[in-house]
C-alpha atoms as a PDB file:
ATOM      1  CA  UNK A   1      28.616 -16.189  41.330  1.00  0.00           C
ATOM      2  CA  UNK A   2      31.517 -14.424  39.760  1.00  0.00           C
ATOM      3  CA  UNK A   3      31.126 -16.524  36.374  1.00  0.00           C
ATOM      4  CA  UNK A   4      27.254 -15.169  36.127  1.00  0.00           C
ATOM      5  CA  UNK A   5      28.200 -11.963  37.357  1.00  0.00           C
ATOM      6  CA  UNK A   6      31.017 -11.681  35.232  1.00  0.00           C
ATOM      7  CA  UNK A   7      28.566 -12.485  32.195  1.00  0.00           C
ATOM      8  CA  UNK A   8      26.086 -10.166  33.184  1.00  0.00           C
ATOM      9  CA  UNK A   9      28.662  -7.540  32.863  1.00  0.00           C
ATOM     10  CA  UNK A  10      30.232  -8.376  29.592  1.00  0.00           C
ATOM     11  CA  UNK A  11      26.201  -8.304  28.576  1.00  0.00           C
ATOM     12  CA  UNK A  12      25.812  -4.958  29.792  1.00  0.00           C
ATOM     13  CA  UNK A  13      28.725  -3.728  28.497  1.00  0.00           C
ATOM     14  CA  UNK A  14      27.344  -5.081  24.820  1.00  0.00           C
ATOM     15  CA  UNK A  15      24.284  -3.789  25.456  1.00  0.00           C
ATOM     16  CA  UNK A  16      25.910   0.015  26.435  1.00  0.00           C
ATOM     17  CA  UNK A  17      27.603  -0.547  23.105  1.00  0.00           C
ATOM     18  CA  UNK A  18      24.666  -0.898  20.709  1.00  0.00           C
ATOM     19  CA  UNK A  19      25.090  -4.542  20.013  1.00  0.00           C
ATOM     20  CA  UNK A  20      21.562  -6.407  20.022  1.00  0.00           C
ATOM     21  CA  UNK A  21      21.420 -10.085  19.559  1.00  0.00           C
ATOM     22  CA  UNK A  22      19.717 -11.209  16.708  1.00  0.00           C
ATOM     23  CA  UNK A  23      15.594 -11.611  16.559  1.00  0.00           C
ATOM     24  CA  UNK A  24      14.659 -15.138  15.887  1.00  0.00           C
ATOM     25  CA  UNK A  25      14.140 -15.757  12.434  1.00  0.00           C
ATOM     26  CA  UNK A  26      10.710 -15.947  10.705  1.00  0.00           C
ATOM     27  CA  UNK A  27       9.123 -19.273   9.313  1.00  0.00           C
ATOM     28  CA  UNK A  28       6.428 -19.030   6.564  1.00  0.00           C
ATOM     29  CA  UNK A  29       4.824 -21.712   5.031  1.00  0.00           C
ATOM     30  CA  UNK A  30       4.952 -22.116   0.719  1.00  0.00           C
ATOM     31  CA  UNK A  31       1.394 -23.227  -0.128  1.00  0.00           C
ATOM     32  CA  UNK A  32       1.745 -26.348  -2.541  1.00  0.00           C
ATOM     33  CA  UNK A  33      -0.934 -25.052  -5.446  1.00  0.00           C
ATOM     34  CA  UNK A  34      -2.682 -26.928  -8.390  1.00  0.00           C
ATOM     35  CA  UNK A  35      -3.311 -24.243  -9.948  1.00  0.00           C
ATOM     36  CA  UNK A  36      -0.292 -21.595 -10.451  1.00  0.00           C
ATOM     37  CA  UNK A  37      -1.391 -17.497  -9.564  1.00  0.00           C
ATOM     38  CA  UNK A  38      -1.535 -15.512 -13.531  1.00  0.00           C
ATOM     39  CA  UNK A  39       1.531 -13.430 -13.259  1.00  0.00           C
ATOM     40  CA  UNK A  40      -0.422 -10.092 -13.757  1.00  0.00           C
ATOM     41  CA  UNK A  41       0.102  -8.121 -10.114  1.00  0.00           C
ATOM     42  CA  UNK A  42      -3.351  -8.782  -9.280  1.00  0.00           C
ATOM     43  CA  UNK A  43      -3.707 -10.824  -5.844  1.00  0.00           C
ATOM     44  CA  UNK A  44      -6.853 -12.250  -6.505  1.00  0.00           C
ATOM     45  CA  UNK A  45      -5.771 -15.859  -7.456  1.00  0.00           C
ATOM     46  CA  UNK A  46      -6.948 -18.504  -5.442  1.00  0.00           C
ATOM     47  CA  UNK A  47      -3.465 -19.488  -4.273  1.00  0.00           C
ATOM     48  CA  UNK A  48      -3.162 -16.362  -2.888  1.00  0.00           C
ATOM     49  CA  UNK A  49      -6.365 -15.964  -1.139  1.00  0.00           C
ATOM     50  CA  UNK A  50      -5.556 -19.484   0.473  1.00  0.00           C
ATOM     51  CA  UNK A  51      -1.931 -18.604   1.424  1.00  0.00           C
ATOM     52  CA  UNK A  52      -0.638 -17.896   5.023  1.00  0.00           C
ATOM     53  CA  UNK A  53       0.898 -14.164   4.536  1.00  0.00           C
ATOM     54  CA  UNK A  54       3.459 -13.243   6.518  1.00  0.00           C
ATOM     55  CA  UNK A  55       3.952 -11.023   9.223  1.00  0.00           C
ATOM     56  CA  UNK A  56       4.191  -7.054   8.761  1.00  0.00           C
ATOM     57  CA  UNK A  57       7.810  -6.014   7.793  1.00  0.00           C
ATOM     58  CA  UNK A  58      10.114  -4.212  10.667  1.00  0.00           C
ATOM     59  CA  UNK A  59      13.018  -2.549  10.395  1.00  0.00           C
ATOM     60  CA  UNK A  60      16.101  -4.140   9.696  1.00  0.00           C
ATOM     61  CA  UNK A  61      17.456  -3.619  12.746  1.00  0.00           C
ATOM     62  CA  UNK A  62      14.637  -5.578  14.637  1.00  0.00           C
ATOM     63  CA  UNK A  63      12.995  -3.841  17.796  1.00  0.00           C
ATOM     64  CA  UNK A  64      15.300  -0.998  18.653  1.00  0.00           C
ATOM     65  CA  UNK A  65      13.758   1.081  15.307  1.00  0.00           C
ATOM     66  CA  UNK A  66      10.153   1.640  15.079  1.00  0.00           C
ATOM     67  CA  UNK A  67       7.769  -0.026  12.889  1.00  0.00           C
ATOM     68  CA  UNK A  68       7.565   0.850   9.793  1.00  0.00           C
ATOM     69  CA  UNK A  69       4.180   4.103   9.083  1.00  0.00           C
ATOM     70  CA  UNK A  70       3.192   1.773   6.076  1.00  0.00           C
ATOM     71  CA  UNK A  71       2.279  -2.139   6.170  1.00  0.00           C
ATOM     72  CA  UNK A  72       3.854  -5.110   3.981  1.00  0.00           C
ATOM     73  CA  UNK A  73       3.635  -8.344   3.311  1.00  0.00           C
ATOM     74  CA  UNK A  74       4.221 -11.312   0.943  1.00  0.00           C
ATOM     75  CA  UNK A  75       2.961 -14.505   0.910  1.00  0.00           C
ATOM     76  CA  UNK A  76       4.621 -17.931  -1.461  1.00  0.00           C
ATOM     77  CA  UNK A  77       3.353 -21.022  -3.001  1.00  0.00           C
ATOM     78  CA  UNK A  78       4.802 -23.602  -5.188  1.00  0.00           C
ATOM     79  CA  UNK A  79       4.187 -26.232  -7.678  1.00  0.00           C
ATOM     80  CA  UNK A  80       6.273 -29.097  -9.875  1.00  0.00           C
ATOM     81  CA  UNK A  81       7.154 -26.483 -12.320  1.00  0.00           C
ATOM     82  CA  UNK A  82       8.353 -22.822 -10.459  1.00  0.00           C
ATOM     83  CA  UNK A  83       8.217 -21.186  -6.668  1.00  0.00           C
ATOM     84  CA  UNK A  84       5.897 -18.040  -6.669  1.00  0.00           C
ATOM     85  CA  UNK A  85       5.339 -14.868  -4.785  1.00  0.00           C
ATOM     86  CA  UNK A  86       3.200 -12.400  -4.234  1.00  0.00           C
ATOM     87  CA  UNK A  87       4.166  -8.858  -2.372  1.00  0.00           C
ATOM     88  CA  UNK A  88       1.685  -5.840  -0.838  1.00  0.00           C
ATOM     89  CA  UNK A  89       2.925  -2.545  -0.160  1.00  0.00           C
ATOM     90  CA  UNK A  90       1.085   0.052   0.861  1.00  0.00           C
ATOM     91  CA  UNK A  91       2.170   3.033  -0.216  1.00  0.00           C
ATOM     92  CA  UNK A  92       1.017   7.148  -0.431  1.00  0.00           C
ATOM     93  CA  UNK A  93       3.626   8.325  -3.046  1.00  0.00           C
ATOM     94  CA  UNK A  94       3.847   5.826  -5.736  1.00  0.00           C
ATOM     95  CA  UNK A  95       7.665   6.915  -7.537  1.00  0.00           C
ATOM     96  CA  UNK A  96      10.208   5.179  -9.671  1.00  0.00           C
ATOM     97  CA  UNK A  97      12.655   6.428 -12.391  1.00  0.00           C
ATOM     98  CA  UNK A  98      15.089   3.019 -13.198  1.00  0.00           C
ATOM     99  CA  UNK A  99      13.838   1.672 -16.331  1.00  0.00           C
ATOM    100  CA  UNK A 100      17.190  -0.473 -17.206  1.00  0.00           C
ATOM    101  CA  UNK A 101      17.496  -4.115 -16.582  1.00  0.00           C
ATOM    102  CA  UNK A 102      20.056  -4.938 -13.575  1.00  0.00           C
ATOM    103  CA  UNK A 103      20.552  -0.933 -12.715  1.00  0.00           C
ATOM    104  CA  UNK A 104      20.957  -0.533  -9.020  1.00  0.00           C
ATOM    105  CA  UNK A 105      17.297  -0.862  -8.290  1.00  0.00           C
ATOM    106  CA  UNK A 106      17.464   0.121  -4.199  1.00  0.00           C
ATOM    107  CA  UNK A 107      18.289   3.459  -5.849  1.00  0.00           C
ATOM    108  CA  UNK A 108      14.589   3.598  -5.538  1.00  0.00           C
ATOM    109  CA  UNK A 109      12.102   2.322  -3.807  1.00  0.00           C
ATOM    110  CA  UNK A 110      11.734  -1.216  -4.475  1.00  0.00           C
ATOM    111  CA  UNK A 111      11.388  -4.927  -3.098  1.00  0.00           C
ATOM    112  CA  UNK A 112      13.850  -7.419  -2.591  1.00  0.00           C
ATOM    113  CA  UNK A 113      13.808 -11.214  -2.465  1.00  0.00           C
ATOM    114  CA  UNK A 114      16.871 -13.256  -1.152  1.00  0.00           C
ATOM    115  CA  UNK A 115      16.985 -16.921  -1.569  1.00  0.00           C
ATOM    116  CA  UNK A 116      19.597 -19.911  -0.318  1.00  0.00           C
ATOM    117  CA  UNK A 117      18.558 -23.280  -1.481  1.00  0.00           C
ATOM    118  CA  UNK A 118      20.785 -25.186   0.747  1.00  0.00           C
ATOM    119  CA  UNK A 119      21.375 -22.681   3.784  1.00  0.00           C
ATOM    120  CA  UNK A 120      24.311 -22.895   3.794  1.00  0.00           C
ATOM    121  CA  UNK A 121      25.051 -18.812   3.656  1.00  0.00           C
ATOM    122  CA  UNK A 122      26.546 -19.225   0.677  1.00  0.00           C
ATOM    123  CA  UNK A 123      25.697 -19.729  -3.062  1.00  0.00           C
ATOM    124  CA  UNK A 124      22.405 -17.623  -2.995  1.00  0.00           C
ATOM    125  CA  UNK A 125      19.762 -15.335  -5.249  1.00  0.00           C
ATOM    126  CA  UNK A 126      19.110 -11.465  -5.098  1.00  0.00           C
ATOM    127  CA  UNK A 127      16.311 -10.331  -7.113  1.00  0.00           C
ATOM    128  CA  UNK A 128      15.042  -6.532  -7.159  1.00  0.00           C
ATOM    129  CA  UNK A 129      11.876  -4.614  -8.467  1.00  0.00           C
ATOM    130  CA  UNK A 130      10.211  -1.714  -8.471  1.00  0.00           C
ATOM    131  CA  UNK A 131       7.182   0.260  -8.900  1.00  0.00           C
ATOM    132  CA  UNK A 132       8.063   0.685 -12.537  1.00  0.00           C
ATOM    133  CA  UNK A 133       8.565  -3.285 -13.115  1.00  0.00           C
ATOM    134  CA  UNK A 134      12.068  -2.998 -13.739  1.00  0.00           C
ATOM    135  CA  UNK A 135      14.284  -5.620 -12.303  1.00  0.00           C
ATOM    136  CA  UNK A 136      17.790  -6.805 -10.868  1.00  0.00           C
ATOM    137  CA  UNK A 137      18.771 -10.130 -10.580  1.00  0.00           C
ATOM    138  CA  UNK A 138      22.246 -11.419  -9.132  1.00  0.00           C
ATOM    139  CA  UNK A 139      23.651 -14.374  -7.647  1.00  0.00           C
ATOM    140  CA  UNK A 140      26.771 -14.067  -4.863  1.00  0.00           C
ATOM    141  CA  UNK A 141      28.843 -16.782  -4.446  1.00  0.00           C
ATOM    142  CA  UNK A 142      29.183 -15.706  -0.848  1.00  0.00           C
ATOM    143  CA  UNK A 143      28.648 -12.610   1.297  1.00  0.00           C
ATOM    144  CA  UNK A 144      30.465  -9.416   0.517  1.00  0.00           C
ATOM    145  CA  UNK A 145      32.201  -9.700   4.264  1.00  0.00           C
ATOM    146  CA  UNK A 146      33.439 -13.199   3.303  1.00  0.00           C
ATOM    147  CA  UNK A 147      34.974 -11.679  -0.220  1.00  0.00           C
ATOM    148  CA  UNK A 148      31.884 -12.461  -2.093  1.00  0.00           C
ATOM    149  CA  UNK A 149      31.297 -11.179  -5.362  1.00  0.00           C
ATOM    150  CA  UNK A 150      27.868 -10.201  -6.926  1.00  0.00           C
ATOM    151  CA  UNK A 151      27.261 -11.611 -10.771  1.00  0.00           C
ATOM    152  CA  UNK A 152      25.220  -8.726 -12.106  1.00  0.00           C
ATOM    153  CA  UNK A 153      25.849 -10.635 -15.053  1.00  0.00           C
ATOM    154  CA  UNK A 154      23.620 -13.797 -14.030  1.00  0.00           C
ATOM    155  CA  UNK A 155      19.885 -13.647 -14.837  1.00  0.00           C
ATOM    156  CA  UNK A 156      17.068 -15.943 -14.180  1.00  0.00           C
ATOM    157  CA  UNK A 157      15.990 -17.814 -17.003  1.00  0.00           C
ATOM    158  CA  UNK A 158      12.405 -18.181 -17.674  1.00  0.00           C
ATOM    159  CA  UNK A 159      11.167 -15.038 -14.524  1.00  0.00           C
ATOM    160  CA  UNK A 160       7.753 -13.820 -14.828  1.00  0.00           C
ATOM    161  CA  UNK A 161       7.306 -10.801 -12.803  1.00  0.00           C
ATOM    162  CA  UNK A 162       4.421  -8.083 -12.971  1.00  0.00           C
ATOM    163  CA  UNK A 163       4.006  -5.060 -10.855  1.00  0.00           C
ATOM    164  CA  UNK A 164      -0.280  -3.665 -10.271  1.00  0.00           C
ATOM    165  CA  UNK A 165      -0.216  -0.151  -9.026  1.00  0.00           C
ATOM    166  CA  UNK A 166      -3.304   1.148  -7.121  1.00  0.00           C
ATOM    167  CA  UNK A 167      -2.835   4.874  -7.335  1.00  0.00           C
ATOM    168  CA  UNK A 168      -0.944   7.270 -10.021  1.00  0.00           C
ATOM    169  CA  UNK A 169       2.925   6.587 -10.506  1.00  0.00           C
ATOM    170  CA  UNK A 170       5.561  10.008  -9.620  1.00  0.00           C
ATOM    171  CA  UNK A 171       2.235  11.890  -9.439  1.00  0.00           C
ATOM    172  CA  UNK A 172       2.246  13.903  -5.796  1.00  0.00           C
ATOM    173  CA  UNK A 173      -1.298  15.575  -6.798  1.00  0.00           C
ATOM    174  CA  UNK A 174      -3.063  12.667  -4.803  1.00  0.00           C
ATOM    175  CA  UNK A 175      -2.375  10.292  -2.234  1.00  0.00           C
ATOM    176  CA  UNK A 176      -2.155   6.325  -3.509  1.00  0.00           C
ATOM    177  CA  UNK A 177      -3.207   3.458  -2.105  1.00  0.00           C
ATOM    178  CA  UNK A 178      -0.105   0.715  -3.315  1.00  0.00           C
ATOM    179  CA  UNK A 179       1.648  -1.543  -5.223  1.00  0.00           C
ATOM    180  CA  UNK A 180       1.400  -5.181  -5.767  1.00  0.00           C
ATOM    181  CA  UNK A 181       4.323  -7.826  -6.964  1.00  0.00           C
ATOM    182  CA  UNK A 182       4.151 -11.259  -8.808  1.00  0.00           C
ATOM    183  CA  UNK A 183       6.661 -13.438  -9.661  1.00  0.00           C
ATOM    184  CA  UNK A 184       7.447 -16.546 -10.925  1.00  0.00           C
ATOM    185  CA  UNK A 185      11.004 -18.476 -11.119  1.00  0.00           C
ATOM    186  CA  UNK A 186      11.100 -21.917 -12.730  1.00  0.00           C
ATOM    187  CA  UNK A 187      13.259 -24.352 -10.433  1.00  0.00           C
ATOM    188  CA  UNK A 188      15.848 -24.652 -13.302  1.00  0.00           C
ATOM    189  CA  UNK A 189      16.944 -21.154 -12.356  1.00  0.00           C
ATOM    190  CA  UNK A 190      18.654 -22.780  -9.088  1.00  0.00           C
ATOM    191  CA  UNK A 191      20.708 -24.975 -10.333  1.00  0.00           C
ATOM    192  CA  UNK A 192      23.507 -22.946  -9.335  1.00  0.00           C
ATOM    193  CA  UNK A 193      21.996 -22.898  -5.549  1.00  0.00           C
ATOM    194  CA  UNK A 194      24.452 -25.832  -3.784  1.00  0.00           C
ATOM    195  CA  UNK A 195      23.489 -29.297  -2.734  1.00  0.00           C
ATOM    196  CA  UNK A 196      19.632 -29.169  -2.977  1.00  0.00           C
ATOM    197  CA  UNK A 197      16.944 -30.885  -4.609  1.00  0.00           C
ATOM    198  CA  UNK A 198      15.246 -29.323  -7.416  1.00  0.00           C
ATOM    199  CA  UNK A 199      12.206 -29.528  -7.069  1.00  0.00           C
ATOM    200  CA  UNK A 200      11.818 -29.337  -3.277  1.00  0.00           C
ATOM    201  CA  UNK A 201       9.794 -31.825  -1.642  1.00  0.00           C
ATOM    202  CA  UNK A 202       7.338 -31.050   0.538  1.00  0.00           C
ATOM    203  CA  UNK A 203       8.676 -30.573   4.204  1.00  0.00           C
ATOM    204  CA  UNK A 204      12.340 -29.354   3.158  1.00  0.00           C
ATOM    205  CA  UNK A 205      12.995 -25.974   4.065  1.00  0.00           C
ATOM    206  CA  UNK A 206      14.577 -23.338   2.251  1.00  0.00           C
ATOM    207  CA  UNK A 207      16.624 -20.278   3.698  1.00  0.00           C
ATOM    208  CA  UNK A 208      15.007 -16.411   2.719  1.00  0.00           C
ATOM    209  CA  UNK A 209      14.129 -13.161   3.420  1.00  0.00           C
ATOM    210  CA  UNK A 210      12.515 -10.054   2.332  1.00  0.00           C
ATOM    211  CA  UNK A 211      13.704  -6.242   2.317  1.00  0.00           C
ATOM    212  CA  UNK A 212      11.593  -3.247   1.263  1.00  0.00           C
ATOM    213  CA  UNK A 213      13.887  -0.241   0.344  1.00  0.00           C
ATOM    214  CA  UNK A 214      12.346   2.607   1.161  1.00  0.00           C
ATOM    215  CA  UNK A 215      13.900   6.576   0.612  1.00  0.00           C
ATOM    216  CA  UNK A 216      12.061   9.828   2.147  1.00  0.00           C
ATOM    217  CA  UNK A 217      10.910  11.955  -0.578  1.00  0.00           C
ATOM    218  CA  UNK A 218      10.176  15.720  -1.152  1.00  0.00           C
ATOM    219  CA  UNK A 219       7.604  17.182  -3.819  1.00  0.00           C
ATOM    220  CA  UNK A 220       9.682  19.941  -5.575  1.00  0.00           C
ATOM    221  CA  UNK A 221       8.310  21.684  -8.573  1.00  0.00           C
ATOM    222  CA  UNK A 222       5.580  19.289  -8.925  1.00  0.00           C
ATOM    223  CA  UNK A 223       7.876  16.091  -8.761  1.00  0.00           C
ATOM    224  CA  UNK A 224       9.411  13.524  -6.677  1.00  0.00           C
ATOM    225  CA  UNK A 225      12.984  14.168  -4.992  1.00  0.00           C
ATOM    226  CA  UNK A 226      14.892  12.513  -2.563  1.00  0.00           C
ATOM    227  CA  UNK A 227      14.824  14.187   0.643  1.00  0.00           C
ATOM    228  CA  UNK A 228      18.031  15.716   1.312  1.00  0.00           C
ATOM    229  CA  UNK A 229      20.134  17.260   4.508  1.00  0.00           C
ATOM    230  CA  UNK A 230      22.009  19.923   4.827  1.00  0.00           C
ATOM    231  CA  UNK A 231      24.767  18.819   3.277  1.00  0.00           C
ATOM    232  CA  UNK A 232      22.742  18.381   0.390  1.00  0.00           C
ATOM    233  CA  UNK A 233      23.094  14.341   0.381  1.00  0.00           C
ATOM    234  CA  UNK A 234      19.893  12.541   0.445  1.00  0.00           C
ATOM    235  CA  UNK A 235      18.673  11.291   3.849  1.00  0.00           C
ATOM    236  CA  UNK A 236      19.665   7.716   4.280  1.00  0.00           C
ATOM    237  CA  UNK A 237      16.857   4.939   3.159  1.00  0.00           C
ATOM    238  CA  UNK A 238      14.850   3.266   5.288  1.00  0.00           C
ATOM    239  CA  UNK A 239      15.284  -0.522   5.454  1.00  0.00           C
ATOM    240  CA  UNK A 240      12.017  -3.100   5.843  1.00  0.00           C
ATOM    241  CA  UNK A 241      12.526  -6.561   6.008  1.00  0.00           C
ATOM    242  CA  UNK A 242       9.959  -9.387   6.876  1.00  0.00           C
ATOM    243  CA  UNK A 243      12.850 -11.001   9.377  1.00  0.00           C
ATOM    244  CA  UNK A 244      14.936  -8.989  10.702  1.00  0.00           C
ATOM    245  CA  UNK A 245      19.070  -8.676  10.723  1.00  0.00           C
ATOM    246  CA  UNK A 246      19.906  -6.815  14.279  1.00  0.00           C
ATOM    247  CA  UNK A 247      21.949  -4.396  11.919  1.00  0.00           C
ATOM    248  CA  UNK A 248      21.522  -2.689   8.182  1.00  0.00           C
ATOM    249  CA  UNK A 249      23.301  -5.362   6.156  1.00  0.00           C
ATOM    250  CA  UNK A 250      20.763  -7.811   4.505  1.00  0.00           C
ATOM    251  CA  UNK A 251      23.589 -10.103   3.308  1.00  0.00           C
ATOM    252  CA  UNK A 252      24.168 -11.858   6.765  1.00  0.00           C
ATOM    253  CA  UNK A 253      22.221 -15.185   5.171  1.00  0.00           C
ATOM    254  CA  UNK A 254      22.350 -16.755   8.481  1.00  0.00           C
ATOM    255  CA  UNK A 255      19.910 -14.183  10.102  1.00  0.00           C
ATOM    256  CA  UNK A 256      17.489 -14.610   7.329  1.00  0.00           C
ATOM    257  CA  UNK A 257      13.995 -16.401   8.102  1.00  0.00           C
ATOM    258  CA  UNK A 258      12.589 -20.181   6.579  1.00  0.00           C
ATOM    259  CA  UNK A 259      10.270 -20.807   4.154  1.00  0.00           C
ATOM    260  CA  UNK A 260       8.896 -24.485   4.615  1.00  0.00           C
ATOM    261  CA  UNK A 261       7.157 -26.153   1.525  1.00  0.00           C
ATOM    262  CA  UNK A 262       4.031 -27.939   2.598  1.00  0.00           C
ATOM    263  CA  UNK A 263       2.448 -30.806   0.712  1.00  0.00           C
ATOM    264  CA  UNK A 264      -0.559 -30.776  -1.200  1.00  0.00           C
ATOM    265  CA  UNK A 265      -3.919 -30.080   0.504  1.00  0.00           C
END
């Protein structure tokens, strides 16, 4: 009795402390397609309309936040020749200013895609959009906690990306409806990604996850701002991810959900 009791109390001391053990990650199944989705931002391709999408996004710190007021989701396939995805994100106030390659795109609101090959929470992908198209794309050779450092320098070969917007860009005379991602990254661009086979085969599994960045904005003089407090710094940004971290720090690879690549149909 003491030993459980004593464990019930270190629990509840945790617990009084605002730790939160981790959510189980998220699986999603890659759809193995024969014919590859047109890079455009529409979602109409067939692999798309056959794909299992995933679950709405949460915040990143899991239960203890509410849901996120808008819904997203992505969904991924996969062929011999590149590993695709497609993103939804609703969205009332379509807004986005970075226009330069590799700027610090979470600056806005954007999307985020994080990829380890081997899972071994090390040696893995970052790649940013937003609503304007622009992109980042990095590669750490470890977390930032561990001493990793991120190669803003690094870019992926070959990436097809397209954004569709469904509603008027930094336009706050009318309410939108979204925006829609595509992308496309040949297999050579993970070479750098550890001990794993490039291609995949079907049935090996992949580590990932997904974070929408998301800042509460202000119409001021007919235009977009970031929502500030009284101290005049902007409010902190919301953080949506598809699984979640139990804490606001998306480089924790080992919390991060599973993508599984099926076999052909």
């Amino acid at each position: 009795m003491f030993r459980v009791s004593r464990a019930l109390a270190v629990a509840c001391t945790a617990t009084s402390l605002g730790a939160q053990a981790p959510a189980i990650p998220h699986d999603l199944v890659a759809a193995r397609v024969t014919t590859a989705p047109v890079i455009d931002g529409r979602l109409g391709d067939p692999a798309w309309q056959q794909a299992r999408w995933s679950e709405p996004f949460v915040d990143i710190e899991g239960p203890r936040r509410p849901d996120p007021p808008v819904e997203t989701r992505v969904a991924i396939a996969w062929d011999d020749e590149a590993l695709y995805l497609a993103a939804s994100l609703e969205e009332p106030d379509l807004w986005g200013t970075l226009t330069s390659r590799d700027a610090v795109i979470y600056h806005d609101n954007d999307f985020e895609w994080f990829i380890d090959p081997d899972g071994d929470a090390a040696r893995y992908f970052e790649l940013e959009i937003n609503a304007l198209g622009t992109v980042w794309d990095l590669f750490l050779d470890r977390p930032y906690r561990a001493g990793g450092r991120a190669d803003n320098g690094w870019d992926i070969a070959g990436l097809r990306s397209a954004v569709h917007l469904e509603g008027t860009l930094n336009d706050p005379r009318d309410r939108d409806r979204g925006w829609f991602v595509e992308m496309a990254i040949p297999w050579a661009a993970f070479a750098d990604g550890g001990r794993t086979v490039i291609p995949p085969r079907a049935g090996d599994t992949w580590r990932i996850n997904f974070s929408r960045v998301q800042w509460e904005l202000d119409v001021i003089e007919g235009r977009y701002r970031k929502r500030r407090a009284a101290s005049g710094k902007p409010l902190p940004e919301h953080n949506w991810v598809w699984s979640p971290q139990g804490e606001i720090n998306m480089h924790v690879p080992e919390r991060w959900g599973t993508v599984v690549f099926a076999a052909a149909p």
